[in-house]
N, C-alpha and C. Protein backbone atom coordinates (compact mmCIF):
# COMPACT_ATOMS: atom_id res chain seq x y z
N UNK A 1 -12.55 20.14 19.14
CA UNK A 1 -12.13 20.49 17.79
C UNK A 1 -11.37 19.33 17.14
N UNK A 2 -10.72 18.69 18.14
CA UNK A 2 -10.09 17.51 17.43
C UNK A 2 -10.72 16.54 17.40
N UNK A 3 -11.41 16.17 18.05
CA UNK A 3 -12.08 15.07 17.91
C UNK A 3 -13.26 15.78 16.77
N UNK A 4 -13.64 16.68 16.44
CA UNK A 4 -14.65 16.84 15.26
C UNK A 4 -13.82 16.42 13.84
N UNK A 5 -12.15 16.49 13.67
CA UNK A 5 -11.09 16.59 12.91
C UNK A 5 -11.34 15.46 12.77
N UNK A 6 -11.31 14.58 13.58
CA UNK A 6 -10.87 12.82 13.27
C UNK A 6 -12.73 12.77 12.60
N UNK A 7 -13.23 12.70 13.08
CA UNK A 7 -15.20 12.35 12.51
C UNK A 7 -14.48 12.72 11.20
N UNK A 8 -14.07 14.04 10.73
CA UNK A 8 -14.22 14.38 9.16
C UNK A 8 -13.52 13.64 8.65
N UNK A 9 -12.25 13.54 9.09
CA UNK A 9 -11.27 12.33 8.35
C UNK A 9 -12.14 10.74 8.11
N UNK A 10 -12.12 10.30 8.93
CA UNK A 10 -13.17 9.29 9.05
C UNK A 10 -14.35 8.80 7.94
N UNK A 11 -14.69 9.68 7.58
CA UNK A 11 -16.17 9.97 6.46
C UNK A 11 -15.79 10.62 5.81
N UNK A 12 -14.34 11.07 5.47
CA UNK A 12 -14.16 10.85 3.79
C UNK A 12 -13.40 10.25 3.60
N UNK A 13 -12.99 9.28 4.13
CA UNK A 13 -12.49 8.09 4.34
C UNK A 13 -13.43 6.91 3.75
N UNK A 14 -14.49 6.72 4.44
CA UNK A 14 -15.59 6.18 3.86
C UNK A 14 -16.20 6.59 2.73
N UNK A 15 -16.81 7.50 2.56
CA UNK A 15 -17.11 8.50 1.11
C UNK A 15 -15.87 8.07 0.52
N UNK A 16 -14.59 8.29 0.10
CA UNK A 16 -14.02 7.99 -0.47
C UNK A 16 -13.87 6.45 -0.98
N UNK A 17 -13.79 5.60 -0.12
CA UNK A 17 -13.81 4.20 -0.48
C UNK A 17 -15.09 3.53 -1.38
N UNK A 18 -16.09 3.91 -0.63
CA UNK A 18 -17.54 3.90 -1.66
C UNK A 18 -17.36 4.06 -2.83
N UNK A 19 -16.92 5.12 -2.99
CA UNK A 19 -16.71 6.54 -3.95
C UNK A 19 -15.98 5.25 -5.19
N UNK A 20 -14.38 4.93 -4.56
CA UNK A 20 -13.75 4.31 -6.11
C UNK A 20 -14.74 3.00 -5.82
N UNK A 21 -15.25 2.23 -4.62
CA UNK A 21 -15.65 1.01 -5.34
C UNK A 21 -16.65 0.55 -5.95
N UNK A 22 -17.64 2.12 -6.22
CA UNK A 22 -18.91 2.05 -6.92
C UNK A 22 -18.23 2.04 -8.61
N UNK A 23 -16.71 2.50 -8.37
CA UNK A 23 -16.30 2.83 -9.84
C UNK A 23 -15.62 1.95 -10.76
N UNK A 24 -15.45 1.01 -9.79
CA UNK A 24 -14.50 -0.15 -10.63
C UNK A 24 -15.12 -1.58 -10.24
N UNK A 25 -14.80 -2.32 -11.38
CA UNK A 25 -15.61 -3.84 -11.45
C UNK A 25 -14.88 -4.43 -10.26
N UNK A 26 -13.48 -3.76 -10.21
CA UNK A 26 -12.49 -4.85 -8.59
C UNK A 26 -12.84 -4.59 -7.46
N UNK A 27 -13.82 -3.55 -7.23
CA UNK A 27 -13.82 -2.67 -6.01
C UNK A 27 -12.34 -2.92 -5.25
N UNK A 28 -11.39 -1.43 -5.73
CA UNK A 28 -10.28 -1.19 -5.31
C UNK A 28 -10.03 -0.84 -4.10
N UNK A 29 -11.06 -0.01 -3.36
CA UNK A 29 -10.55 0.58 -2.11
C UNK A 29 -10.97 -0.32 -1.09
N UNK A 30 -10.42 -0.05 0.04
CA UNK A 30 -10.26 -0.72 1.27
C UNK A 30 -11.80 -1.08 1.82
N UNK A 31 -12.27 -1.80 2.56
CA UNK A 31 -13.33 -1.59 3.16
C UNK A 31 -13.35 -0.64 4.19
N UNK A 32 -14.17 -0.08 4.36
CA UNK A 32 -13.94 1.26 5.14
C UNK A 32 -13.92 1.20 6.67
N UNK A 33 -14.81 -0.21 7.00
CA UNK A 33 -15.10 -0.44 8.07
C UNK A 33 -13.84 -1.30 8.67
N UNK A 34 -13.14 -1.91 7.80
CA UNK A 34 -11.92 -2.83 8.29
C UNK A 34 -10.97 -2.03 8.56
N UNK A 35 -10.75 -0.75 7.67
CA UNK A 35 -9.91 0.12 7.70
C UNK A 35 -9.73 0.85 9.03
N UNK A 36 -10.92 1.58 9.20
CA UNK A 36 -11.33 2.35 10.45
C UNK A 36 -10.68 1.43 11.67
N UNK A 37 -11.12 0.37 12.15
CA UNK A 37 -10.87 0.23 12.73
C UNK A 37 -9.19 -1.08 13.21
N UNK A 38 -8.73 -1.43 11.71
CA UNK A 38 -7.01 -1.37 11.89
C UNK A 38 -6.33 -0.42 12.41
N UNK A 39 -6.81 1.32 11.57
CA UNK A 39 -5.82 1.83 11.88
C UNK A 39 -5.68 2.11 13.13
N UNK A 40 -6.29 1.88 14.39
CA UNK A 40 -6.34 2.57 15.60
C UNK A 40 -4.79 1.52 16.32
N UNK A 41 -4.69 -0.02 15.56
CA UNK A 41 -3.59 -0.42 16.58
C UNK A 41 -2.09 -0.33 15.93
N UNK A 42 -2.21 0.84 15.08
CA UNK A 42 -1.23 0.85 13.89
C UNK A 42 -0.24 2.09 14.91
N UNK A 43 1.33 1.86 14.06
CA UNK A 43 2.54 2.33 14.88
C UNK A 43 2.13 4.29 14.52
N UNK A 44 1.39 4.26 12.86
CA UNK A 44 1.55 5.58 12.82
C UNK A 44 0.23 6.72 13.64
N UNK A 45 -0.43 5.79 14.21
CA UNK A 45 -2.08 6.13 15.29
C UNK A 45 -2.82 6.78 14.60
N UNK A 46 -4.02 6.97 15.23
CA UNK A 46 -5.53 6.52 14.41
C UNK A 46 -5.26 7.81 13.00
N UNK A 47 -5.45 8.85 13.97
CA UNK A 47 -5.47 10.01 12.99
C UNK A 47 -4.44 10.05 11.49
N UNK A 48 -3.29 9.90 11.85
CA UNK A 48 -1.99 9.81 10.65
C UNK A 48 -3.26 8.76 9.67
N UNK A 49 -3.67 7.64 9.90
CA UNK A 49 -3.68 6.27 9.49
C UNK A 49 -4.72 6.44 8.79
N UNK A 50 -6.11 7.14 9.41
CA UNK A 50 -7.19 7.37 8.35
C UNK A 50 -6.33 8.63 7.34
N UNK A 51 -6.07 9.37 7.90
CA UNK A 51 -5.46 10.89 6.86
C UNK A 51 -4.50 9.59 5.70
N UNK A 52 -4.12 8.71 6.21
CA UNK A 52 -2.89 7.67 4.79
C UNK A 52 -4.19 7.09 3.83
N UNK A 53 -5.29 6.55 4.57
CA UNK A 53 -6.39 6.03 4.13
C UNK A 53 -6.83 6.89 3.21
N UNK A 54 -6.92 7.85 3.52
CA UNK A 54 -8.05 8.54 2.35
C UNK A 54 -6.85 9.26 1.28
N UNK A 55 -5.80 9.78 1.36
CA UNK A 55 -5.11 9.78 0.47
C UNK A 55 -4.78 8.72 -0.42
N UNK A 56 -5.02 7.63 0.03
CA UNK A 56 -4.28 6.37 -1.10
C UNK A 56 -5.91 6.29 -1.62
N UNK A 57 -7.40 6.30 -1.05
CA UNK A 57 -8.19 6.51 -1.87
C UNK A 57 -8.38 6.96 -2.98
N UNK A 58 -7.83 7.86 -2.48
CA UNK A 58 -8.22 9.74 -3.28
C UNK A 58 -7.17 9.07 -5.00
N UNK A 59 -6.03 8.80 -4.32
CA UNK A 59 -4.77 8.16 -5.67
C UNK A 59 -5.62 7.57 -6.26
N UNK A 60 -6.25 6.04 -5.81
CA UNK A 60 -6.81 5.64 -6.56
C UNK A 60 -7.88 5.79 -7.68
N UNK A 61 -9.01 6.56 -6.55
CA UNK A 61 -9.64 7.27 -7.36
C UNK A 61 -9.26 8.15 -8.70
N UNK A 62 -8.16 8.89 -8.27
CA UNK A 62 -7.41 9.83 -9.59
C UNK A 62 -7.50 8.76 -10.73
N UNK A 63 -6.57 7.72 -10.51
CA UNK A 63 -6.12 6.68 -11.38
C UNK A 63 -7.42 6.34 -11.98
N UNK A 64 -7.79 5.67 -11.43
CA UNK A 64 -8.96 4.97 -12.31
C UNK A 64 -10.02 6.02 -12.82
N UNK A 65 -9.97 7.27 -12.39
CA UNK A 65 -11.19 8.36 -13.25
C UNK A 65 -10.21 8.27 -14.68
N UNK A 66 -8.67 8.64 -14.60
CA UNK A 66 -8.39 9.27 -15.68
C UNK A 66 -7.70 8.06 -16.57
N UNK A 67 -7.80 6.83 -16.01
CA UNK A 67 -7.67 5.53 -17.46
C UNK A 67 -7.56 4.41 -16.78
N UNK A 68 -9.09 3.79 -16.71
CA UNK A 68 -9.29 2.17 -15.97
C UNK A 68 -8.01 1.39 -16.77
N UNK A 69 -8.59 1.66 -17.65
CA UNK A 69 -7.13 0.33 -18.70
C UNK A 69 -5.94 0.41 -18.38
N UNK A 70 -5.58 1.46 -18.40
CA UNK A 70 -3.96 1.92 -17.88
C UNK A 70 -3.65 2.06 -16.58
N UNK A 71 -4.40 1.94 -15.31
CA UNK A 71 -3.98 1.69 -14.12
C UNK A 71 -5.16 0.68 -12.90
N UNK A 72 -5.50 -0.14 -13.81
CA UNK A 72 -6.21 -1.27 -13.24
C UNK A 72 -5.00 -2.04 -12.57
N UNK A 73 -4.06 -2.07 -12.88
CA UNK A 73 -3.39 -3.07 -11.96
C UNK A 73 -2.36 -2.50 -11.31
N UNK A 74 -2.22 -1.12 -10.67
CA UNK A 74 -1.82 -0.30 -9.92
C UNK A 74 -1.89 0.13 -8.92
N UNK A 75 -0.72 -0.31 -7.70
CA UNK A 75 -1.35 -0.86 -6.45
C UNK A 75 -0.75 0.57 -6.07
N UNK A 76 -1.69 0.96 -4.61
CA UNK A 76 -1.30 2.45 -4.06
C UNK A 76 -1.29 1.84 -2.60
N UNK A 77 -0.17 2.51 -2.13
CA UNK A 77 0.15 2.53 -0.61
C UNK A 77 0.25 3.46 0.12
N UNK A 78 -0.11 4.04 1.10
CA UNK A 78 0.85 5.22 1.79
C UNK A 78 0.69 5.13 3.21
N UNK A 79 2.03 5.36 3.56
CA UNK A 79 2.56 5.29 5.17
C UNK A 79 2.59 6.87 5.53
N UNK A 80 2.35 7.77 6.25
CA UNK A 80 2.55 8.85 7.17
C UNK A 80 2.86 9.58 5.67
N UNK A 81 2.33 9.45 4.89
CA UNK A 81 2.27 10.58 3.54
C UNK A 81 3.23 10.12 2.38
N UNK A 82 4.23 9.08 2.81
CA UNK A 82 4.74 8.24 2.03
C UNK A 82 3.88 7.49 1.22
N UNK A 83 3.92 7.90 -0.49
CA UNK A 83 3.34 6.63 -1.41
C UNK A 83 3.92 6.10 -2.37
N UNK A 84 3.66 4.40 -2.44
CA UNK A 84 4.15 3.35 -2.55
C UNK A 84 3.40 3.21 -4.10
N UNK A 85 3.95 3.10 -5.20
CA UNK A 85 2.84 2.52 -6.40
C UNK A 85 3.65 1.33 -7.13
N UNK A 86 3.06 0.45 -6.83
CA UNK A 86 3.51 -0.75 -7.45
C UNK A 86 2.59 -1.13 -8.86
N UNK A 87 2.75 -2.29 -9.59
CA UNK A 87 1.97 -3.11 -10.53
C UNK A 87 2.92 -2.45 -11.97
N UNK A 88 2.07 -2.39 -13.07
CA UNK A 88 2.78 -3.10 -14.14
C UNK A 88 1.88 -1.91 -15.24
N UNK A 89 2.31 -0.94 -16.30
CA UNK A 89 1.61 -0.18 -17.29
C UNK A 89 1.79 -0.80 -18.97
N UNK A 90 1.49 -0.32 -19.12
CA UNK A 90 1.96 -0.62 -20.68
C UNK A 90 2.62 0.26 -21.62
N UNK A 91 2.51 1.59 -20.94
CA UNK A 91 3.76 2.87 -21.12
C UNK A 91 4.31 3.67 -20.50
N UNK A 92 5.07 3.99 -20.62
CA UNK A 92 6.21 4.70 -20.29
C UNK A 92 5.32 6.12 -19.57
N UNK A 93 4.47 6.68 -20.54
CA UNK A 93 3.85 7.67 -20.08
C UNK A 93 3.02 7.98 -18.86
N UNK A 94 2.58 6.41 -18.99
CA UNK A 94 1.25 6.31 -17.93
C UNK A 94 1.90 6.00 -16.43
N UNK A 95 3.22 5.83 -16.07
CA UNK A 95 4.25 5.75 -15.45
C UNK A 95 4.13 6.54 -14.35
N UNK A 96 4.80 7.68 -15.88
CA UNK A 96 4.80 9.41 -15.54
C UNK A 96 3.26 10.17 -14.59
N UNK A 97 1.89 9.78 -15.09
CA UNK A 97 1.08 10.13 -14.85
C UNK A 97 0.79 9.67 -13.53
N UNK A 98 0.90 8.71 -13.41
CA UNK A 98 0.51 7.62 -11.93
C UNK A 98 1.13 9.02 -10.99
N UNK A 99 2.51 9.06 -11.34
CA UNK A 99 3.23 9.83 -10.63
C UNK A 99 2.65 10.96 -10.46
N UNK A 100 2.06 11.98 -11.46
CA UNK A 100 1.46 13.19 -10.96
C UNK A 100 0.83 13.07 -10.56
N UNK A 101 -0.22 12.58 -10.87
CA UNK A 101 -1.74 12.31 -9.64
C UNK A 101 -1.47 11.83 -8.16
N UNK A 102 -0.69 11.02 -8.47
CA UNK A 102 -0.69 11.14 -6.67
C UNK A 102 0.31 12.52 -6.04
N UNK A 103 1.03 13.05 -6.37
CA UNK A 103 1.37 14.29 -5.95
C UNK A 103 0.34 15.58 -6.13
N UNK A 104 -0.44 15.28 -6.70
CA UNK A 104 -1.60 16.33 -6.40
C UNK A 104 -2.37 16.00 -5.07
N UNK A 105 -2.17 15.25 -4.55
CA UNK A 105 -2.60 15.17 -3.35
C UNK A 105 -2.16 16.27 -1.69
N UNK A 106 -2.73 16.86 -0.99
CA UNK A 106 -2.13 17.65 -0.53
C UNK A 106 -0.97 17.25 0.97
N UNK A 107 -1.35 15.91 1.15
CA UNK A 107 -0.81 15.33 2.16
C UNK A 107 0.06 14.70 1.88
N UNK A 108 0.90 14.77 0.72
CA UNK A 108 1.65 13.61 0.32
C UNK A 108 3.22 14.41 0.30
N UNK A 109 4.11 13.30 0.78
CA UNK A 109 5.16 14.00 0.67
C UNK A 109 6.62 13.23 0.34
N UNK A 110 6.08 12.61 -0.29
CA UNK A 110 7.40 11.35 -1.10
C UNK A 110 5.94 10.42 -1.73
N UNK A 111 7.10 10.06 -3.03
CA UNK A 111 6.39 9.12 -3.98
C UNK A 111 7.16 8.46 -4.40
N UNK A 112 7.22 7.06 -4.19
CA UNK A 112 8.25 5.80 -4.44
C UNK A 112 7.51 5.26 -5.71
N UNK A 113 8.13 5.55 -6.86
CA UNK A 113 7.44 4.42 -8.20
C UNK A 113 8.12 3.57 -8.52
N UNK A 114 7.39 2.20 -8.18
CA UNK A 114 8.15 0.83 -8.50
C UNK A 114 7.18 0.73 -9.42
N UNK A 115 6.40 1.32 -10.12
CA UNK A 115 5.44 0.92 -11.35
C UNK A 115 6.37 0.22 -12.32
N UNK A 116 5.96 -0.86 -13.11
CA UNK A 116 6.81 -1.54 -14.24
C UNK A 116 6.14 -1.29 -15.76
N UNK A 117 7.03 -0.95 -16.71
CA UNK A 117 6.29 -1.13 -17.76
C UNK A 117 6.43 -2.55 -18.95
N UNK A 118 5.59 -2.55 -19.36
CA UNK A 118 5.07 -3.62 -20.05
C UNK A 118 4.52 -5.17 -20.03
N UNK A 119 3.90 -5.69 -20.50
CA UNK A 119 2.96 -6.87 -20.18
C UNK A 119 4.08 -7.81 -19.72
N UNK A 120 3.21 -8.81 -18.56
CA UNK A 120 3.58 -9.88 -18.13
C UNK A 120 3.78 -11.21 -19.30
N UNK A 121 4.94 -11.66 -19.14
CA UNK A 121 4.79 -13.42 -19.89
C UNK A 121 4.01 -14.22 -19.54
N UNK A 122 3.58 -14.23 -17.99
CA UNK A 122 2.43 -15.19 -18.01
C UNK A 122 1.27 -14.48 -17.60
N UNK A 123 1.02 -13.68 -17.62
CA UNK A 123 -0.11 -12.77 -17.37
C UNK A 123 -0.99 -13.39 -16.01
N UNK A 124 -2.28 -13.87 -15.99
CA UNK A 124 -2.95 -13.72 -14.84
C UNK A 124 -2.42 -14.89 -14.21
N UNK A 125 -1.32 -15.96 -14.52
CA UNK A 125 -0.70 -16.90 -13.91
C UNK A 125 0.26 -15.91 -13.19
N UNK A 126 0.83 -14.84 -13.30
CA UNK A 126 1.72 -14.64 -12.89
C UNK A 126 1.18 -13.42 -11.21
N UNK A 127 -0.30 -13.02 -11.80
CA UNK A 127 -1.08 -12.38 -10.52
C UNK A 127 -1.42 -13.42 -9.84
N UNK A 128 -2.16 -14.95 -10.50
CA UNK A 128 -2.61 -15.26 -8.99
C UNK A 128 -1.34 -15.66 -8.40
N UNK A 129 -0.01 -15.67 -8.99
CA UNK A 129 1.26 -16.49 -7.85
C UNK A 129 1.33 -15.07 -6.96
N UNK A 130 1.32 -13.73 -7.61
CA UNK A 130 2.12 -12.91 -6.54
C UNK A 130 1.14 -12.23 -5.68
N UNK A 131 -0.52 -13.20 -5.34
CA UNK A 131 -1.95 -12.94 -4.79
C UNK A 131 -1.63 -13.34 -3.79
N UNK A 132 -1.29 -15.04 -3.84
CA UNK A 132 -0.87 -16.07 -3.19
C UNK A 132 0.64 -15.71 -2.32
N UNK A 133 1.25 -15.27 -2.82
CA UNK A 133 3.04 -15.01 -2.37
C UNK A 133 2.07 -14.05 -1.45
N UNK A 134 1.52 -12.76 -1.11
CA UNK A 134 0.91 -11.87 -0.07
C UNK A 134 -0.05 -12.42 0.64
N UNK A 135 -0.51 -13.06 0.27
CA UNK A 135 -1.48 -13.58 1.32
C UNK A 135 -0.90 -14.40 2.08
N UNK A 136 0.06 -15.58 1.69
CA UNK A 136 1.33 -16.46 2.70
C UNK A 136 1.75 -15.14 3.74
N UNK A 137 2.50 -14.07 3.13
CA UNK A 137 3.43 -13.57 3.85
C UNK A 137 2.42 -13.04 4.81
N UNK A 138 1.21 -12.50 4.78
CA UNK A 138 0.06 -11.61 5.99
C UNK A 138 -0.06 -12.72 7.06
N UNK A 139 0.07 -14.16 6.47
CA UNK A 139 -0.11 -14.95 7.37
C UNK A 139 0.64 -15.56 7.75
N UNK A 140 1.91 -15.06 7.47
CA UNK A 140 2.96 -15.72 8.83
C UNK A 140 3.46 -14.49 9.54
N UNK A 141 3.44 -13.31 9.74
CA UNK A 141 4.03 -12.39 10.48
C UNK A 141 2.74 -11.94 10.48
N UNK A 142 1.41 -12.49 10.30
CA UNK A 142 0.58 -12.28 11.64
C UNK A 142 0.15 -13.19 12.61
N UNK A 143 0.82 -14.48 12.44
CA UNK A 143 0.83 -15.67 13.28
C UNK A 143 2.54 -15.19 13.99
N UNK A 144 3.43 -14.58 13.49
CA UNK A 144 4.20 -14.31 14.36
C UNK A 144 4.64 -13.33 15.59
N UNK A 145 4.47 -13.96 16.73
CA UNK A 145 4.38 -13.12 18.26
C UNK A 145 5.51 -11.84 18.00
N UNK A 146 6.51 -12.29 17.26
CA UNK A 146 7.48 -11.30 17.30
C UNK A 146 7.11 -10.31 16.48
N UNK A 147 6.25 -10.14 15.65
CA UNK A 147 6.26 -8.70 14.40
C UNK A 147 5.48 -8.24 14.88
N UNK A 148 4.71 -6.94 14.77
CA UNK A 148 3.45 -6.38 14.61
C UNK A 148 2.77 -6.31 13.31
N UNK A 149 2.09 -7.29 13.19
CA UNK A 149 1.83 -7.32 11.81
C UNK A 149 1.42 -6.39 10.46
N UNK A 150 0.22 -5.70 11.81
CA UNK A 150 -0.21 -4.36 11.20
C UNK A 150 0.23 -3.36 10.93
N UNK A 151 1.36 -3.35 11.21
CA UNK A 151 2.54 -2.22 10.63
C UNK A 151 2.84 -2.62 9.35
N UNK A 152 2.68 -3.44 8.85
CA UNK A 152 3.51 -3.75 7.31
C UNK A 152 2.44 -4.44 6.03
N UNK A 153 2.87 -3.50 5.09
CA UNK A 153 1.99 -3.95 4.26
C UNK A 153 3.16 -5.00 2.87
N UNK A 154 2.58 -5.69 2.15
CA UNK A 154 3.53 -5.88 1.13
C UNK A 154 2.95 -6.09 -0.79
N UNK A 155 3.84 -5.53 -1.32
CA UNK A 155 3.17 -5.86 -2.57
C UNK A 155 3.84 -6.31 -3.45
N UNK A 156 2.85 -7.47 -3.93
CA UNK A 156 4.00 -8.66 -4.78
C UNK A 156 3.38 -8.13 -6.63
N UNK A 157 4.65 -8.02 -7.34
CA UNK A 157 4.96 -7.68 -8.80
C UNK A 157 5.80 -8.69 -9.41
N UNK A 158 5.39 -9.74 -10.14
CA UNK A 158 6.14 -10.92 -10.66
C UNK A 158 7.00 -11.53 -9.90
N UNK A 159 6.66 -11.52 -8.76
CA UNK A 159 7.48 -12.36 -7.99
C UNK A 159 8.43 -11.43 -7.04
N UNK A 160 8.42 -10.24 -7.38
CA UNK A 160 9.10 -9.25 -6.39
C UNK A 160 8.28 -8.47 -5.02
N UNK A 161 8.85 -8.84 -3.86
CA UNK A 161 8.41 -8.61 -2.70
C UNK A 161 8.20 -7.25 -2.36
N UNK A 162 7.23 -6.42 -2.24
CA UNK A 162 7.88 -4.87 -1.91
C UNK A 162 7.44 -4.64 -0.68
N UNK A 163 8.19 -4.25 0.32
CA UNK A 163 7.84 -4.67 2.00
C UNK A 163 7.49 -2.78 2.20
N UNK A 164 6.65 -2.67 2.92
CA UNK A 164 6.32 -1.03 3.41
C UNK A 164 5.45 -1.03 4.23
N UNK A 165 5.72 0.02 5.37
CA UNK A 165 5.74 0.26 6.64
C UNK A 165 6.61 0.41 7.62
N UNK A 166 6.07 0.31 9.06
CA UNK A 166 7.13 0.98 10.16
C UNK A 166 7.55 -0.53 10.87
N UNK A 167 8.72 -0.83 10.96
CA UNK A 167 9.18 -1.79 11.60
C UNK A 167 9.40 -1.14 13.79
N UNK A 168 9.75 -2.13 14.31
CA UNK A 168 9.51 -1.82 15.56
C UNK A 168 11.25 -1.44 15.55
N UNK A 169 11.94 -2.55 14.98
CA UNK A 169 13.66 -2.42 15.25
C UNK A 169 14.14 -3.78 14.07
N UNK A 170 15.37 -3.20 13.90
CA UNK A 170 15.98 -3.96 12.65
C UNK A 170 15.52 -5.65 12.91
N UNK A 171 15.75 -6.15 14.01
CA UNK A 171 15.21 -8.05 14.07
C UNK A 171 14.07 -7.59 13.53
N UNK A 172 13.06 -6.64 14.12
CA UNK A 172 11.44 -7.25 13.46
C UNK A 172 11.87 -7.16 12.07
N UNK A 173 12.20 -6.69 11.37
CA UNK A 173 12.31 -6.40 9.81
C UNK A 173 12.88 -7.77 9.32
N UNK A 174 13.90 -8.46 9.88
CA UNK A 174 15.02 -9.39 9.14
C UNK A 174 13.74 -10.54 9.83
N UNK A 175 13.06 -10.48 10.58
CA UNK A 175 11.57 -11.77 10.86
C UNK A 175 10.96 -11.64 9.41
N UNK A 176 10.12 -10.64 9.42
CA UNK A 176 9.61 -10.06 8.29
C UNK A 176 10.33 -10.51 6.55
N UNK A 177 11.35 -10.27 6.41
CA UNK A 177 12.07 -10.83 5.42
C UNK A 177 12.80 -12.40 5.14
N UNK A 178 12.95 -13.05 6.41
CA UNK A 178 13.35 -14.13 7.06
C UNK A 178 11.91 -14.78 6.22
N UNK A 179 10.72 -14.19 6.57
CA UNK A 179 9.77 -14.92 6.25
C UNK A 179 8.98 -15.37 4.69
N UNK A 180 9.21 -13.82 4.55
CA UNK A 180 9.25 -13.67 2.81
C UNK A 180 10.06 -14.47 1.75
N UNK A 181 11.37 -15.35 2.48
CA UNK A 181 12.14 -16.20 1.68
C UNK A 181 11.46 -17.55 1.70
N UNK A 182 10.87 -17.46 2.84
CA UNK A 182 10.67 -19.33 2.58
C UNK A 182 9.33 -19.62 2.00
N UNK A 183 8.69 -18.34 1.07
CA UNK A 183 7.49 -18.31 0.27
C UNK A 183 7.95 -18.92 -0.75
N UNK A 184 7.46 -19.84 -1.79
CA UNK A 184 7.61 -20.49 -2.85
C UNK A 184 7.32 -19.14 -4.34
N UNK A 185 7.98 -19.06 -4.89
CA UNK A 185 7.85 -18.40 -6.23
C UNK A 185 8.44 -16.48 -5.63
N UNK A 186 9.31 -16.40 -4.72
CA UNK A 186 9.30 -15.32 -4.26
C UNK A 186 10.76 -15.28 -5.09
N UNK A 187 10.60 -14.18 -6.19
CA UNK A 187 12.33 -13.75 -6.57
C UNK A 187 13.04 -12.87 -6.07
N UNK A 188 12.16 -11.99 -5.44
CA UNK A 188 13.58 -10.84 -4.31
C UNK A 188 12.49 -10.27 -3.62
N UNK A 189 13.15 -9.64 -2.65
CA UNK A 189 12.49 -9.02 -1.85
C UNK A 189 13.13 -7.51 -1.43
N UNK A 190 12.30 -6.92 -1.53
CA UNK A 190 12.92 -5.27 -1.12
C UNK A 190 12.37 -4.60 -0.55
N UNK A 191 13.23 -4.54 1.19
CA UNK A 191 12.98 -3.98 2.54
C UNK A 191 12.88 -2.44 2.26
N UNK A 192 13.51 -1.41 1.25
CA UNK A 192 14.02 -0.62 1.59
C UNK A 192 13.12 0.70 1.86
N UNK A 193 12.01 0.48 2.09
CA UNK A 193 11.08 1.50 1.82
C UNK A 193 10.61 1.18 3.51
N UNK A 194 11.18 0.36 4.08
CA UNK A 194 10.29 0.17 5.62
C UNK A 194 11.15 0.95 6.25
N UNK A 195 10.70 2.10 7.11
CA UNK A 195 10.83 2.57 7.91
C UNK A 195 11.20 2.44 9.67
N UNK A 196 12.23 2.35 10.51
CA UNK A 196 12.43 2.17 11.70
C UNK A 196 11.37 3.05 12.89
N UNK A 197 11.16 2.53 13.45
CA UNK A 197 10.26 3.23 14.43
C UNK A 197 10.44 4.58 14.85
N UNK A 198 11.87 4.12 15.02
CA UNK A 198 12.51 5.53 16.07
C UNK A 198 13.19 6.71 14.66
N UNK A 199 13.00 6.13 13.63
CA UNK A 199 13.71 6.97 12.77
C UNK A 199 13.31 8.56 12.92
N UNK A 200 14.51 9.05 12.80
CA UNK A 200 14.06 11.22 13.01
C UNK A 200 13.43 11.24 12.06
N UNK A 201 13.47 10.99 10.60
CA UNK A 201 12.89 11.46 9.71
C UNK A 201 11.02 11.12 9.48
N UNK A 202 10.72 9.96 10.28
CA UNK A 202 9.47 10.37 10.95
C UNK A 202 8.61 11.25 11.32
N UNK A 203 9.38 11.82 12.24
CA UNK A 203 9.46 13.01 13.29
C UNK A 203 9.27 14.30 12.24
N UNK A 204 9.39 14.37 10.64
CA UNK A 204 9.57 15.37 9.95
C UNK A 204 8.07 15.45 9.43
């Protein structure tokens, strides 16, 4: 029975990813096949990890059915039902909305909105720096023996670091952030959404 549980998760997992990247010119969602098989060496294990997978789909999907323009650059995360929405709107309203749609989700159970409103000063100068600022940071705390890399995701917004996931113990985190400083164009960085391994509220 459980193992039929994980197959279903799995393939709408996939169905889902298809699903938004037949729908958008960026193809937003994950590859399904890279996905599948990250989440198995991940802290929150296989099952939690596809069930995070297809919920941050599913967000996306919401988003982009109900206004490409207004949440094209709206990044979705979620850890163990925790979601993360970063990027940049152009109102106040569409803010608000990001926010309901992903709480219509049935697995979700905290929603962190770091969404920003209004246009960038340097506009796509200012995406490819904070493309570049995440792609540095994937590749030094996954060249580093000490982190687990695959525990942490990060998302860069004008230069602001947003770190999320499960750390192993406070050093891996201050590696992790240690590392994020010596990125060029990085203006802050904010740990506070990463989670400790052993934390009880996990456990909830």
């Amino acid at each position: 029975m459980r193992h039929r549980h994980l197959l279903s998760l799995t393939a709408a997992l996939i169905g889902l990813s298809l699903s938004v990247s037949s729908c958008t010119p960026v193809g937003v969602a994950v590859g399904a096949g890279a996905t599948v098989g990250s989440v198995a060496l991940e802290e929150r294990g296989f099952e939690q990890g596809v069930k995070d997978r297809v919920t941050e789909a599913a967000i996306s999907k919401s988003l982009f059915d109900y206004n490409l323009d207004a949440f094209g650059a709206v990044n979705v995360e979620v850890v163990e039902g925790r979601v993360l929405l970063t990027g940049r709107v152009e109102k106040p309203e569409y803010r608000v909305e990001a926010v309901r749609l992903a709480w219509q989700e049935e697995d979700v159970v905290e929603v962190i909105n770091e969404i920003r409103i209004g246009t960038s000063d340097d506009g796509l100068a200012d995406k490819g720096k904070d493309a570049w600022i995440a792609t540095q940071l994937r590749t030094k705390i996954t060249l580093d023996s000490q982190v687990k890399a695959v525990n942490y995701s990060a998302e860069v917004v004008d230069g602001a670091v947003y770190l999320f996931g499960i750390a192993q113990n406070e050093s891996e985190l201050q590696r992790v952030i240690a590392h994020a400083r010596t990125i060029e164009n990085v203006r802050r960085i904010i740990p506070d959404y990463v989670r400790m391994k052993d934390d009880p509220a996990r456990a909830g």
